[in-house]
Structures are given as structure tokens and as C-alpha cells.
Protein backbone atom coordinates (compact mmCIF):
# COMPACT_ATOMS: atom_id res chain seq x y z
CA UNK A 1 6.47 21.03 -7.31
CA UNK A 2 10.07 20.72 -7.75
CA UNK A 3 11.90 22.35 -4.20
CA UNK A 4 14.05 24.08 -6.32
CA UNK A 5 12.21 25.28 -9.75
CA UNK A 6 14.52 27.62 -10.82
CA UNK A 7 16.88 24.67 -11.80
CA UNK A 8 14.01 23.62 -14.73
CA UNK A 9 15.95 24.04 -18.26
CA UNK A 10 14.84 21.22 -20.41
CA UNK A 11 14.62 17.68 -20.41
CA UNK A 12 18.05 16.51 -19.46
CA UNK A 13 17.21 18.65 -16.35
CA UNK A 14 18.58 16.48 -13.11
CA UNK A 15 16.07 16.00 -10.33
CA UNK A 16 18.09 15.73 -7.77
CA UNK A 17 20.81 17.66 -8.20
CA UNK A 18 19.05 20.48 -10.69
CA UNK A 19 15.99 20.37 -9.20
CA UNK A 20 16.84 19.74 -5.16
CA UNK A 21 14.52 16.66 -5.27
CA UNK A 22 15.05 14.27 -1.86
CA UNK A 23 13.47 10.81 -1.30
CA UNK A 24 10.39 11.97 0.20
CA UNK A 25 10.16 14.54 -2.26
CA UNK A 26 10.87 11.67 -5.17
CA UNK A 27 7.83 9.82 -3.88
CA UNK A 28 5.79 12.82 -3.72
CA UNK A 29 6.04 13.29 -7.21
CA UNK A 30 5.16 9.87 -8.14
CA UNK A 31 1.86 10.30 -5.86
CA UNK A 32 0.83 13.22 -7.57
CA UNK A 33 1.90 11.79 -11.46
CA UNK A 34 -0.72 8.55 -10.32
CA UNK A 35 -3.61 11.33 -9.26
CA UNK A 36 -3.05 13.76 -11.86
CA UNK A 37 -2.46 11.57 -14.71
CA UNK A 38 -4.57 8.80 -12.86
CA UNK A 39 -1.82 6.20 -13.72
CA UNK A 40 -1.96 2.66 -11.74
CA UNK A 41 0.38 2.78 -9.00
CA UNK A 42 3.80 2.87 -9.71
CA UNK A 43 6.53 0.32 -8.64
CA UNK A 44 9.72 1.21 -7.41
CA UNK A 45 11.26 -0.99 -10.04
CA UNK A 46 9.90 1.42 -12.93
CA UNK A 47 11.12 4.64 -10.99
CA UNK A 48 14.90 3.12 -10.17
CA UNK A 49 16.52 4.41 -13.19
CA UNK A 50 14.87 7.82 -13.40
CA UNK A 51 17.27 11.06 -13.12
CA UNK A 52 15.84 13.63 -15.25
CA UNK A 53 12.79 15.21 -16.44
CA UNK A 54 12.33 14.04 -19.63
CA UNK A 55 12.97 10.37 -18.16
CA UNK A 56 9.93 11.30 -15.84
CA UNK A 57 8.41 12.56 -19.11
CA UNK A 58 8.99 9.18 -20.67
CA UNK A 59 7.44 6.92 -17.88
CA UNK A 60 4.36 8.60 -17.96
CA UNK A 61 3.87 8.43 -21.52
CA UNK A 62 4.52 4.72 -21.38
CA UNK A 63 2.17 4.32 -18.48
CA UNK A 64 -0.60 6.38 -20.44
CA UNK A 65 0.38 3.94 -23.72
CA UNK A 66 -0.05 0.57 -21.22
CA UNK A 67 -3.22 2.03 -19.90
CA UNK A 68 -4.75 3.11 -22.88
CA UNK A 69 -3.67 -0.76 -24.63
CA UNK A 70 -5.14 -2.24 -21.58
CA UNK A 71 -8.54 -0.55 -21.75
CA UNK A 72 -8.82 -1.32 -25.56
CA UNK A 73 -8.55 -4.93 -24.52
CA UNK A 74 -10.87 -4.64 -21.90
């Protein structure tokens, strides 16, 4: 998904400037993380900090941890 893919090397990888990712592009992603991972919407004060892929890697987990705490509770 990334416009330029080649740039993927590991975690620290840098979405914008590895990975060519531009503001549309940026909330692209975080469209397709909600569907694919079927996360609750996602606020632009989670995704402010975010600059590489393991930091995307991170959100979702915690995301998938909230959801998964909030369906135990019920």
C-alpha cells in the first residue's frame, strides 16, 4: 500500500520519507488498518506522533488490546 514499497526495511522504516507516504495517503492507511483489522475509528490525536512502521505496528496492537479489554467487559 505504501507509494513507495521498495523503501520497507524494518520497523524503524520512515513513512514518509522511506516509504513516500503523503497526507491523503496517511489517512488511507488508517481507513484500511480500521477495515482490515476492524479497529474503532481512529482519532487524529492517536495517529499525531506516528513516523514509522513499527509505531504503526504498535497502535494497532494497542487498539486490538483496548478492543479485546472492552469486549471482555461487555
Amino acid at each position: 500500500m505504501a507509494p513507495n514499497p521498495e523503501g520497507v526495511q524494518a520497523g524503524e522504516t520512515r513513512l514518509v520519507e522511506d516509504l513516500g507516504y503523503h497526507s491523503l495517503a496517511l489517512l488511507e492507511l488508517g481507513f484500511t488498518m480500521e477495515d482490515e483489522f476492524d479497529l474503532p475509528a481512529i482519532d487524529q490525536a492517536q495517529v499525531q506522533h506516528i513516523a514509522t512502521v513499527k509505531e504503526v505496528e504498535d497502535l494497532v496492537l494497542e487498539l486490538l488490546r483496548a478492543s479485546a479489554g472492552d469486549a471482555a467487559y461487555g
